[in-house]
N, C-alpha and C. Protein backbone atom coordinates (compact mmCIF):
# COMPACT_ATOMS: atom_id res chain seq x y z
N UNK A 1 124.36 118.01 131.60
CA UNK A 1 125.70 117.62 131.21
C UNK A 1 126.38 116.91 132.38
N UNK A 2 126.94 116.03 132.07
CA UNK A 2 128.26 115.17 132.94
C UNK A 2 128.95 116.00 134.05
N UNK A 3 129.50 115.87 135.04
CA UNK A 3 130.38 116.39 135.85
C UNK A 3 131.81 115.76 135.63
N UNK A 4 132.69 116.11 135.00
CA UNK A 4 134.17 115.90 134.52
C UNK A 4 134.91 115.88 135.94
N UNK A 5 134.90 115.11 136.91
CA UNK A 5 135.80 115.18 137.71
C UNK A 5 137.42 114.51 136.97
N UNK A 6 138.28 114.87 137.23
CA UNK A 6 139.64 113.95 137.30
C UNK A 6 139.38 112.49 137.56
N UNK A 7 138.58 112.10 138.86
CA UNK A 7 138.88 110.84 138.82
C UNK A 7 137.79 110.24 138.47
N UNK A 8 136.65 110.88 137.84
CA UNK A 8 135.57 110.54 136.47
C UNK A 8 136.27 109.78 135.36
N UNK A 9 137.12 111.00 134.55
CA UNK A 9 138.14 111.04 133.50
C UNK A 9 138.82 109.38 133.54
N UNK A 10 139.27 109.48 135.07
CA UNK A 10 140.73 107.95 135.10
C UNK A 10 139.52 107.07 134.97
N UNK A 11 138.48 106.97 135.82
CA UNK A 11 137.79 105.75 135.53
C UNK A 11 137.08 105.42 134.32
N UNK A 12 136.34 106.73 133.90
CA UNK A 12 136.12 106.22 132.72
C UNK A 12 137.16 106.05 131.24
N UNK A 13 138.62 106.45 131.19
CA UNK A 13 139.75 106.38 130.50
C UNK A 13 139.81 104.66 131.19
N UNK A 14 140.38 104.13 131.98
CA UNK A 14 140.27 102.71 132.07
C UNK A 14 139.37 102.09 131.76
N UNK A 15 137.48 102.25 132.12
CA UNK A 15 136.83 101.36 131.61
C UNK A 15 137.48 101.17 130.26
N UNK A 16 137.66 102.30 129.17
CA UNK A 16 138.11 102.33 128.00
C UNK A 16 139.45 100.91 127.73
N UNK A 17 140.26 101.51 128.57
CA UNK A 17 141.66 100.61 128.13
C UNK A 17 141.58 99.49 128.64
N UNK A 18 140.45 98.59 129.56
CA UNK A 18 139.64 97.43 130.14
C UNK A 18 139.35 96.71 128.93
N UNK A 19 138.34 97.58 128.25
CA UNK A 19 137.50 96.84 126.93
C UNK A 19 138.12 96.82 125.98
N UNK A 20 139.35 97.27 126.06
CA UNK A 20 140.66 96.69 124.66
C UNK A 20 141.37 95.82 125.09
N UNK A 21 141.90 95.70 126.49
CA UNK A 21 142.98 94.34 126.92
C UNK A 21 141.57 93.34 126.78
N UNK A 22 140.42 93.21 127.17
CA UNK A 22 139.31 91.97 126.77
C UNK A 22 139.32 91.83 125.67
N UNK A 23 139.18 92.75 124.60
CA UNK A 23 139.21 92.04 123.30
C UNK A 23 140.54 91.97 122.77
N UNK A 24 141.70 92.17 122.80
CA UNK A 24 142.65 91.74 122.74
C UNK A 24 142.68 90.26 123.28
N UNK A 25 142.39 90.09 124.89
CA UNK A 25 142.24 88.93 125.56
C UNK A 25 141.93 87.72 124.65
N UNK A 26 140.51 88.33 124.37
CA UNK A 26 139.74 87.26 123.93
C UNK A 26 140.09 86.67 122.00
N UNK A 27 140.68 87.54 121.86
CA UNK A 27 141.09 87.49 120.12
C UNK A 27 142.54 86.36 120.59
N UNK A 28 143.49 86.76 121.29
CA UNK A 28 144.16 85.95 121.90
C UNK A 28 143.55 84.33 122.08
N UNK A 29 142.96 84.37 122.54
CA UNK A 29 142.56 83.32 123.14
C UNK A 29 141.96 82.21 122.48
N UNK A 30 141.40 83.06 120.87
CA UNK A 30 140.81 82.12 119.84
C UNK A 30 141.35 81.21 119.04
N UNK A 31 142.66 82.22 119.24
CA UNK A 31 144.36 82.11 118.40
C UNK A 31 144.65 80.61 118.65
N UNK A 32 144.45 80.66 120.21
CA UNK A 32 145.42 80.06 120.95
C UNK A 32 144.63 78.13 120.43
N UNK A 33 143.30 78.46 120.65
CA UNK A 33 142.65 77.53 120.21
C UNK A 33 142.33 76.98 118.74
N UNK A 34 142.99 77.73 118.00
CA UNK A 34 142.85 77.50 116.72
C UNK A 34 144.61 76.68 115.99
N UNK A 35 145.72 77.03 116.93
CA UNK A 35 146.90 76.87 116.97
C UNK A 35 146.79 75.33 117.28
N UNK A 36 146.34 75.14 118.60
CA UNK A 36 146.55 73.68 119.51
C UNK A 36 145.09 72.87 118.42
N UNK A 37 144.44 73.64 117.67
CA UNK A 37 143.40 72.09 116.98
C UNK A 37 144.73 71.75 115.84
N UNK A 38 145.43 72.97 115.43
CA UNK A 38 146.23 72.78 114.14
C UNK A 38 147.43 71.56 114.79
N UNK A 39 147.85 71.97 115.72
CA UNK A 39 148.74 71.03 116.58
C UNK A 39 148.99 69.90 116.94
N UNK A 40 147.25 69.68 117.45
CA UNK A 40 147.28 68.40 117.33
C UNK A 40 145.65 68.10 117.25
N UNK A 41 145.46 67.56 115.97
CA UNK A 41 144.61 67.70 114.97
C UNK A 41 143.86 65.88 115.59
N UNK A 42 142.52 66.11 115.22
CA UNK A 42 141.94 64.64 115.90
C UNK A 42 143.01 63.38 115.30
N UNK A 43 143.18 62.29 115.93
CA UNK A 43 143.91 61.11 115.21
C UNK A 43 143.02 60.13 113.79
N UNK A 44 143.66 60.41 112.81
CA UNK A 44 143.11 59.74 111.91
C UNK A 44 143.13 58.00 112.00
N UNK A 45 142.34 57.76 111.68
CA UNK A 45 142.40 56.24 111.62
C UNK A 45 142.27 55.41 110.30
N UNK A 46 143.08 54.69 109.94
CA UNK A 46 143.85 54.02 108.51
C UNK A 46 143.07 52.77 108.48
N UNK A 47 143.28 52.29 107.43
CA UNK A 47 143.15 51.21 107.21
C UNK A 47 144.14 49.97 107.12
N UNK A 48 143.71 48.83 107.40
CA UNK A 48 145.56 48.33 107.17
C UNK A 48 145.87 48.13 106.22
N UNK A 49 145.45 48.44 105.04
CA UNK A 49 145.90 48.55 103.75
C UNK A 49 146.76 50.19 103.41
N UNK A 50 145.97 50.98 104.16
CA UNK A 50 146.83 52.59 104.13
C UNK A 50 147.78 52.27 105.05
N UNK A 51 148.07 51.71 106.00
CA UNK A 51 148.96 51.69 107.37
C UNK A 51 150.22 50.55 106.25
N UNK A 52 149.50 49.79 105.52
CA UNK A 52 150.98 49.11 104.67
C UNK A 52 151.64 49.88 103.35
N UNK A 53 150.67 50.67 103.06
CA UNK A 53 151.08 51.19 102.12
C UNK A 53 151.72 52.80 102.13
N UNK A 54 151.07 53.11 103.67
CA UNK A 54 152.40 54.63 104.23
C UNK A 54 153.75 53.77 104.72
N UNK A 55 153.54 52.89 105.28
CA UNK A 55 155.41 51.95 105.92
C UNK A 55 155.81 51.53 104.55
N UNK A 56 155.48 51.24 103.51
CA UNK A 56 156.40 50.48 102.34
C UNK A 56 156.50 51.45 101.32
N UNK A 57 155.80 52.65 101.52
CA UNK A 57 156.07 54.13 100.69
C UNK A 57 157.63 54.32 101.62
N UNK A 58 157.21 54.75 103.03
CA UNK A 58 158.31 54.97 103.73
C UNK A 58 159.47 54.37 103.70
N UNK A 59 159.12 53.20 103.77
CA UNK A 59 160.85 52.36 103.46
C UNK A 59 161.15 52.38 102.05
N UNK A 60 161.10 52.46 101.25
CA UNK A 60 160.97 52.57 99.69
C UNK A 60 161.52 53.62 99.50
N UNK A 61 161.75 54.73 100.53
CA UNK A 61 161.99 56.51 99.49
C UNK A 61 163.00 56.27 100.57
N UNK A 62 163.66 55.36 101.48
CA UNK A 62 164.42 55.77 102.57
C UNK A 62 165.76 55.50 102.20
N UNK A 63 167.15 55.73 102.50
CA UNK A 63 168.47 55.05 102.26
C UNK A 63 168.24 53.82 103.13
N UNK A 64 167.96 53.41 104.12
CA UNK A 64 167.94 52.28 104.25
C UNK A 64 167.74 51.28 103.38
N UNK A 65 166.41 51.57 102.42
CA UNK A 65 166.11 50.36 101.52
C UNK A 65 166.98 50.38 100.36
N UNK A 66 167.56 51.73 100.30
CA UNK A 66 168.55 51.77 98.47
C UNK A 66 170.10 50.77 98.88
N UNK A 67 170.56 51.12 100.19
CA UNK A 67 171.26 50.64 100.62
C UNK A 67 171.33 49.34 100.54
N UNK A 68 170.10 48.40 101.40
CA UNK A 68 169.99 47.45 101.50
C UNK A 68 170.10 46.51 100.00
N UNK A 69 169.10 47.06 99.15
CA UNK A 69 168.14 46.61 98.42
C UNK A 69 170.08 46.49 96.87
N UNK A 70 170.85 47.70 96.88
CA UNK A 70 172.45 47.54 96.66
C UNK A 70 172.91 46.05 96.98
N UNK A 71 172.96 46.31 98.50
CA UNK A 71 173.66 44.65 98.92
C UNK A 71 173.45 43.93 98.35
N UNK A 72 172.14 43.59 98.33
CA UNK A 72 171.35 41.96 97.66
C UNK A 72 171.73 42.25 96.62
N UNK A 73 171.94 43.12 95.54
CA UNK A 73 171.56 43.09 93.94
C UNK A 73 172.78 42.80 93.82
N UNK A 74 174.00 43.16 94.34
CA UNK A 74 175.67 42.89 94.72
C UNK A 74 175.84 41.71 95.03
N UNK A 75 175.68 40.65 96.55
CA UNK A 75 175.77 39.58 96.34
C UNK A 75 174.97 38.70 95.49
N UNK A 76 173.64 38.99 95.05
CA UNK A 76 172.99 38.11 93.98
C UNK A 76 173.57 38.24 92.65
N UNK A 77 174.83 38.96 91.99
CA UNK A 77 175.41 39.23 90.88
C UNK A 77 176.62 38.49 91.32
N UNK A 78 177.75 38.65 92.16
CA UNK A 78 178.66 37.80 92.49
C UNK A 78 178.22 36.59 92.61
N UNK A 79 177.50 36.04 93.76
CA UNK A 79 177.21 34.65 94.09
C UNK A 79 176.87 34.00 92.08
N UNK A 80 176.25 34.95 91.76
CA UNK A 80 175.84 33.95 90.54
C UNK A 80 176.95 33.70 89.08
N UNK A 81 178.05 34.68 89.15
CA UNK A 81 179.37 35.16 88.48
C UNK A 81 180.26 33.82 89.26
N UNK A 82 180.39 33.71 90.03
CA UNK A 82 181.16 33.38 90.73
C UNK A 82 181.30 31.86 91.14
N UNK A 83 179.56 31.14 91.30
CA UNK A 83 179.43 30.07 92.10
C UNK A 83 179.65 28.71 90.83
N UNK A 84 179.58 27.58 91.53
CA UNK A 84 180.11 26.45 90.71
C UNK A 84 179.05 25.90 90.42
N UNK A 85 179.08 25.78 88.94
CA UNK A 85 178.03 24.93 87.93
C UNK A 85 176.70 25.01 88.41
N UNK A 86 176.03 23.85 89.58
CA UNK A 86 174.93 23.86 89.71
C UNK A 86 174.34 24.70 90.71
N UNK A 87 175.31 25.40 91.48
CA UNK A 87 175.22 26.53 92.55
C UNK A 87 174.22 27.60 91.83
N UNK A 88 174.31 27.81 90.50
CA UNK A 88 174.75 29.10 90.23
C UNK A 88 173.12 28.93 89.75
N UNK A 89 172.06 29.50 90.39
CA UNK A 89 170.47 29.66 90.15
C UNK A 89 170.15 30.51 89.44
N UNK A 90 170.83 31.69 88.73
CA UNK A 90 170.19 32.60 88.40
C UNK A 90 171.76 32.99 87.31
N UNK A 91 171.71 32.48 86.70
CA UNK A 91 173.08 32.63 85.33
C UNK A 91 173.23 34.19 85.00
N UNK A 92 174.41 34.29 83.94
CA UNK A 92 174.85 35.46 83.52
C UNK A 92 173.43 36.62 83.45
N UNK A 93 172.61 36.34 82.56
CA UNK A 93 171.43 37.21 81.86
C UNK A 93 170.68 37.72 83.51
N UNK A 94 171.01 37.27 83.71
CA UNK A 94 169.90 36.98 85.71
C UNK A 94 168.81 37.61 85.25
N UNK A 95 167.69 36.30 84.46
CA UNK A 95 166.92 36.66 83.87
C UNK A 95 165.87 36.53 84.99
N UNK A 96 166.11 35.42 86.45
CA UNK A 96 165.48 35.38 86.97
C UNK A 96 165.54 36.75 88.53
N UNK A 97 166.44 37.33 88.13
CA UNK A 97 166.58 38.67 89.30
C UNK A 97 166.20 39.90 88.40
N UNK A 98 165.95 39.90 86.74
CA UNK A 98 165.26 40.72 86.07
C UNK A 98 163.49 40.70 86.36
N UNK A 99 163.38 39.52 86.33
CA UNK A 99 161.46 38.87 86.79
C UNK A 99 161.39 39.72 88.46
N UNK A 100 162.01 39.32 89.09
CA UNK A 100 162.04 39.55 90.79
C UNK A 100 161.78 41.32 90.93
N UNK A 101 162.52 41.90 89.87
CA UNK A 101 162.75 43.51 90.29
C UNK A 101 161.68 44.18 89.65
N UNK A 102 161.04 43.25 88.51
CA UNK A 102 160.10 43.95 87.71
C UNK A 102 158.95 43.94 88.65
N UNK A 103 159.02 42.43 89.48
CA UNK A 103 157.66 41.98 89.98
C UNK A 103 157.60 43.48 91.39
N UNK A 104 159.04 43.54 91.72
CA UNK A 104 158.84 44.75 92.88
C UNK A 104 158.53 45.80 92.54
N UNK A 105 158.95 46.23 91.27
CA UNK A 105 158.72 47.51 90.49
C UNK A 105 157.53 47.50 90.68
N UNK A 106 156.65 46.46 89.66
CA UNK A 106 155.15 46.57 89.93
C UNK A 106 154.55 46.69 91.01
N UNK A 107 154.40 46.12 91.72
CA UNK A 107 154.06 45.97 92.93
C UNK A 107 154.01 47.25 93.86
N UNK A 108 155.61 47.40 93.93
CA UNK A 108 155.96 48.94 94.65
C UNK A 108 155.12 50.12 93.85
N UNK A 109 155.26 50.53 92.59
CA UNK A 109 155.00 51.63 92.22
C UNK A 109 152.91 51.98 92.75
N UNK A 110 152.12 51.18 92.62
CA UNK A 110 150.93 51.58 92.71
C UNK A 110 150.58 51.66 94.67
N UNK A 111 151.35 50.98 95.13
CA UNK A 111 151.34 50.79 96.70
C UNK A 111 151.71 52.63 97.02
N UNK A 112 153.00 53.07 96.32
CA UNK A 112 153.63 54.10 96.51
C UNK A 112 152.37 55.22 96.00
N UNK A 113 151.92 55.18 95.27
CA UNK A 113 150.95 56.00 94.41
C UNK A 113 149.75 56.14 95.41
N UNK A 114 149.28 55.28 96.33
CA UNK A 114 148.04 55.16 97.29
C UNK A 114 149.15 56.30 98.68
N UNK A 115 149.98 55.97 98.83
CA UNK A 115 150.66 57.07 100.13
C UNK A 115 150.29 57.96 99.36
N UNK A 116 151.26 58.45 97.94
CA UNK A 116 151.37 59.40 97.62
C UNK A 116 149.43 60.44 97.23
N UNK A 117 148.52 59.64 97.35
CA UNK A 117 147.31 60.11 97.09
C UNK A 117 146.72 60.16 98.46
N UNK A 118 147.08 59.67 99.24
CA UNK A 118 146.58 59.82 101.21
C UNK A 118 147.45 61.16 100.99
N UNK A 119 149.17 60.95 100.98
CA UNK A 119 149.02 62.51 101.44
C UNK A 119 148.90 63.54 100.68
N UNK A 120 148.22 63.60 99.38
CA UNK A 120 147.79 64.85 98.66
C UNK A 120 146.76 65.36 99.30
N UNK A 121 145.81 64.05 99.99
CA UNK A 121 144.77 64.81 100.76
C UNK A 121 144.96 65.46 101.90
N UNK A 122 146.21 64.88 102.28
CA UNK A 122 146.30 65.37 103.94
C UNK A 122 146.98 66.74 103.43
N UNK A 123 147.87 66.86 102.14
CA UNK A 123 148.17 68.16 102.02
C UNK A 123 146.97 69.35 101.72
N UNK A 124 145.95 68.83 100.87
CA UNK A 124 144.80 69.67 100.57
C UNK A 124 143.82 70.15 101.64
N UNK A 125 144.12 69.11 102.96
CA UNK A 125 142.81 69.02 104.03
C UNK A 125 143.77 70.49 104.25
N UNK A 126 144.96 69.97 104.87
CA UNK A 126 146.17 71.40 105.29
C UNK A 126 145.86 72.93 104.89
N UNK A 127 145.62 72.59 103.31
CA UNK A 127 145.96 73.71 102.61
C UNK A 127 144.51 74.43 102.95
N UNK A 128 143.41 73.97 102.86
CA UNK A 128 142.19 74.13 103.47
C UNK A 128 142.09 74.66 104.49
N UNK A 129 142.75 74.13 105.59
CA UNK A 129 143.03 74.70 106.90
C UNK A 129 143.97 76.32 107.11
N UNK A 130 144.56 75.96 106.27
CA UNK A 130 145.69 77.37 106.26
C UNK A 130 144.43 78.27 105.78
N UNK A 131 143.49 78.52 104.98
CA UNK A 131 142.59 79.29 104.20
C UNK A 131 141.69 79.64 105.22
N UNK A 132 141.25 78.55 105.93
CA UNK A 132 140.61 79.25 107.23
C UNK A 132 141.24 79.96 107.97
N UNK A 133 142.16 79.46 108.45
CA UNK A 133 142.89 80.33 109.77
C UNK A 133 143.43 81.93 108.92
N UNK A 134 143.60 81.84 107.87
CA UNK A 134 143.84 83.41 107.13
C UNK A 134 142.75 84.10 106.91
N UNK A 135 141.50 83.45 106.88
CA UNK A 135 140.15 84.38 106.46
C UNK A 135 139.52 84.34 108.06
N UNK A 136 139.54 83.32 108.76
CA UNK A 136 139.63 83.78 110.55
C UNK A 136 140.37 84.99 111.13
N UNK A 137 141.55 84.98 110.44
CA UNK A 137 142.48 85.98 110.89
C UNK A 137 142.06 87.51 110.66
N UNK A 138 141.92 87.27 108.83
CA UNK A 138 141.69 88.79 108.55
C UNK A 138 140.06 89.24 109.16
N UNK A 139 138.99 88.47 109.69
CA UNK A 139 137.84 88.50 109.81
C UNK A 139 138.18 89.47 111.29
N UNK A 140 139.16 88.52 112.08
CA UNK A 140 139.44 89.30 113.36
C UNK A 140 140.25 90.28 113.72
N UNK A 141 141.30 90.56 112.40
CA UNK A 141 141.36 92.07 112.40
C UNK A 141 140.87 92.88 112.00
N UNK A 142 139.88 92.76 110.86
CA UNK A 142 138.66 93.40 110.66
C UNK A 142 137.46 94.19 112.21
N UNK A 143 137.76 92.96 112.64
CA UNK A 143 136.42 93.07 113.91
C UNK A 143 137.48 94.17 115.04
N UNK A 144 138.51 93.62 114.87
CA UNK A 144 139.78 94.45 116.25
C UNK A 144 139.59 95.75 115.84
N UNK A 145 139.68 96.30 114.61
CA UNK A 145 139.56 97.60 113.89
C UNK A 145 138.75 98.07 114.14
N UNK A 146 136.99 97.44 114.07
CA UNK A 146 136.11 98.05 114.07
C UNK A 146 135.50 98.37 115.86
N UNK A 147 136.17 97.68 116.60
CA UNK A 147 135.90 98.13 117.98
C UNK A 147 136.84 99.03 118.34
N UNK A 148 138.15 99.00 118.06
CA UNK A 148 139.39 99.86 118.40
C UNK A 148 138.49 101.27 117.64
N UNK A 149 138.00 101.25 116.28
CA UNK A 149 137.45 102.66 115.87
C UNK A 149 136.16 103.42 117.00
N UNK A 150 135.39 102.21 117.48
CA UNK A 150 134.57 102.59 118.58
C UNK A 150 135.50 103.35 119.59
N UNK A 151 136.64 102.68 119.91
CA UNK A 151 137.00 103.40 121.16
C UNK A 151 137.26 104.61 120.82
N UNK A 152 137.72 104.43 119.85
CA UNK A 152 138.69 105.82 119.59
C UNK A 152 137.54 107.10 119.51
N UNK A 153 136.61 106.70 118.72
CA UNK A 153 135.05 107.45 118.61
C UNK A 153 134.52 107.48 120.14
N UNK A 154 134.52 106.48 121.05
CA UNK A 154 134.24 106.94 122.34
C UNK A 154 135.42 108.33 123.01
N UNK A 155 136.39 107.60 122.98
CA UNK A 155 137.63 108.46 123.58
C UNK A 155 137.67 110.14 123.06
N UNK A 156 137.61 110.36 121.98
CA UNK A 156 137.34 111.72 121.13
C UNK A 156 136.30 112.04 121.84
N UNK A 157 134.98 111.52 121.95
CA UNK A 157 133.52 111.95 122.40
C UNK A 157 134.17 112.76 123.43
N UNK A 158 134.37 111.50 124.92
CA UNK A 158 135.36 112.18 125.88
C UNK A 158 135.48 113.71 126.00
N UNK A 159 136.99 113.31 124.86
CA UNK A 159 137.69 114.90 125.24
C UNK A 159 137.39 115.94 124.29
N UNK A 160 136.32 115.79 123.84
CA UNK A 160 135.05 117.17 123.37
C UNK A 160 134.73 117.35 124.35
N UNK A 161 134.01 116.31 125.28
CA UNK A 161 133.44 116.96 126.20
C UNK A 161 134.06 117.03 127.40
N UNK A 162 135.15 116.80 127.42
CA UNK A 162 136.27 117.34 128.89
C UNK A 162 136.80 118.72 128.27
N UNK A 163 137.12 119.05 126.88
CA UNK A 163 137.57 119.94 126.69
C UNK A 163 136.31 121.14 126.70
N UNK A 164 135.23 121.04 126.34
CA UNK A 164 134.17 121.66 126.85
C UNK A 164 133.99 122.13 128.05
N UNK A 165 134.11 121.17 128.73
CA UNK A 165 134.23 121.69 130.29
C UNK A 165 135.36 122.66 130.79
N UNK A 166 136.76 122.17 130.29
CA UNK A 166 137.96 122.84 130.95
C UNK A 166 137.39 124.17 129.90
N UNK A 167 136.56 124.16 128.64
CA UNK A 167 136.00 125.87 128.60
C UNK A 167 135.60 126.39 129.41
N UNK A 168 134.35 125.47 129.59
CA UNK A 168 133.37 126.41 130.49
C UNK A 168 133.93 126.65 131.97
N UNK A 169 134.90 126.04 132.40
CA UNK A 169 135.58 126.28 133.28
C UNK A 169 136.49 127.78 133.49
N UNK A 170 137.79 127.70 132.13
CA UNK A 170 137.65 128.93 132.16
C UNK A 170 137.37 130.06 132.07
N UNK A 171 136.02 129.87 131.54
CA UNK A 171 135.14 131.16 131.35
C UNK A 171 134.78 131.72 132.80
N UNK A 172 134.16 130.47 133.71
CA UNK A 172 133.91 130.83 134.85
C UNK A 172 135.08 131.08 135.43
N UNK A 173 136.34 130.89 135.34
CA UNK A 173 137.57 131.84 135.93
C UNK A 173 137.84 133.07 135.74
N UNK A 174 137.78 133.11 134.34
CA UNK A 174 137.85 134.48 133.24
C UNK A 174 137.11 135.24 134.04
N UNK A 175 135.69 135.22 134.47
CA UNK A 175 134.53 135.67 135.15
C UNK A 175 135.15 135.79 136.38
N UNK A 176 135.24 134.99 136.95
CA UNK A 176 135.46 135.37 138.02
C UNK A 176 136.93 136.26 138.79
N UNK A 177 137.78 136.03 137.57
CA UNK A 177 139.16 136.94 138.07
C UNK A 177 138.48 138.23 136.94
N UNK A 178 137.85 138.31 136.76
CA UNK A 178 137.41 139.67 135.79
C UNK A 178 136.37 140.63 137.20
N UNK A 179 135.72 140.18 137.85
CA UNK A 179 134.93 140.39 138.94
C UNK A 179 135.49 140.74 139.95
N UNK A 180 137.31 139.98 140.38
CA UNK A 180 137.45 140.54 141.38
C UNK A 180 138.88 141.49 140.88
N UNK A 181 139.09 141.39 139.61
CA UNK A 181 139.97 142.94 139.43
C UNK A 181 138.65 144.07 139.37
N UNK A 182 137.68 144.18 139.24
CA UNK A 182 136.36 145.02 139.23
C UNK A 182 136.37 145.46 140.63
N UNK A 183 136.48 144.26 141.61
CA UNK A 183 136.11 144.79 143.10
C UNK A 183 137.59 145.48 143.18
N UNK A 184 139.11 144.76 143.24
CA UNK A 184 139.90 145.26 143.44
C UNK A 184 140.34 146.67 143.06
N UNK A 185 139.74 147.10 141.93
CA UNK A 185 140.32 148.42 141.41
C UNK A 185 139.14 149.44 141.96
N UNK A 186 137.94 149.10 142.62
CA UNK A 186 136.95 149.81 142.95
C UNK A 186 137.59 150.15 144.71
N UNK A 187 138.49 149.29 145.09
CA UNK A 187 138.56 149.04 146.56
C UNK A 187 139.51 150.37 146.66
């Protein structure tokens, strides 16, 4: 059997609380690397057909363009209300600023539909990613559990057998203050 000194006990009680700040450490540390790929994730590279069609999604959903896009439809309705006889390019019906908005309509809506399908993927790649890092996660509190139960199964081992000892210890006291009230009451 072992010799239970006290400073047996501290050292081997720290090796113990050593091999939990390491795996703590190191569970830490996976985190940390799994955070900074989410962070900043490799740079994708577009096409210049995706690179025109995320900027004209973007300006398209922005107040800048509703704003803007107001003005013109405002002075192209005055100027044409307003201007003299042969000025006036685009008459009451502004059949030719009805052609112009349809042609943007068209145009805009399937351009908008290609962003909007880049980022369904970039939301799905995401959503993908979130599924790992949660089944990473629970995998590594799974694993934290099952070494923390080691310790704890080491640590118990332990103090069975420290408490074993502080028996057999006082037995040999028991014994031995039993021995010398024997001598003492014989004296």
């Amino acid at each position: 059997m072992k010799t239970h000194t006290p400073q047996n006990l501290l050292t081997h009680e720290n090796e113990y609380l050593n091999k939990l700040h390491q795996i703590v450490k190191e569970t830490l540390e996976a985190e940390e690397l799994i955070i900074h790929n989410l962070l900043h994730p490799p740079l994708e590279t577009l096409t210049k057909g995706q690179a025109i069609s995320d900027k004209v999604a973007f300006f398209g959903g922005s107040w800048k363009f509703i704003i803007l896009f107001g003005v013109v439809l405002t002075m192209w309705i005055i100027f044409n209300v307003f201007a003299l006889g042969f000025w006036k390019f685009d008459p009451y019906p502004f059949i030719l600023m009805n052609l112009i908005l349809s042609t943007i309509a068209a145009l805009q809506a399937p351009i908008i539909m290609m962003s909007q399908n880049r980022q369904e993927e970039k939301d799905r790649m995401r959503s993908e990613n979130d599924y790992l890092i949660n089944l990473k996660a629970e995998m590594q509190i799974r694993s934290l559990q099952q070494k923390m139960d080691l310790l704890l199964e080491e640590q118990i081992k332990t103090l069975f057998e420290t408490q074993e000892k502080q028996y057999e210890i006082l037995k040999d006291i028991n014994v031995k203050v039993g021995s010398l009230t024997k001598v003492g009451g014989k004296s």
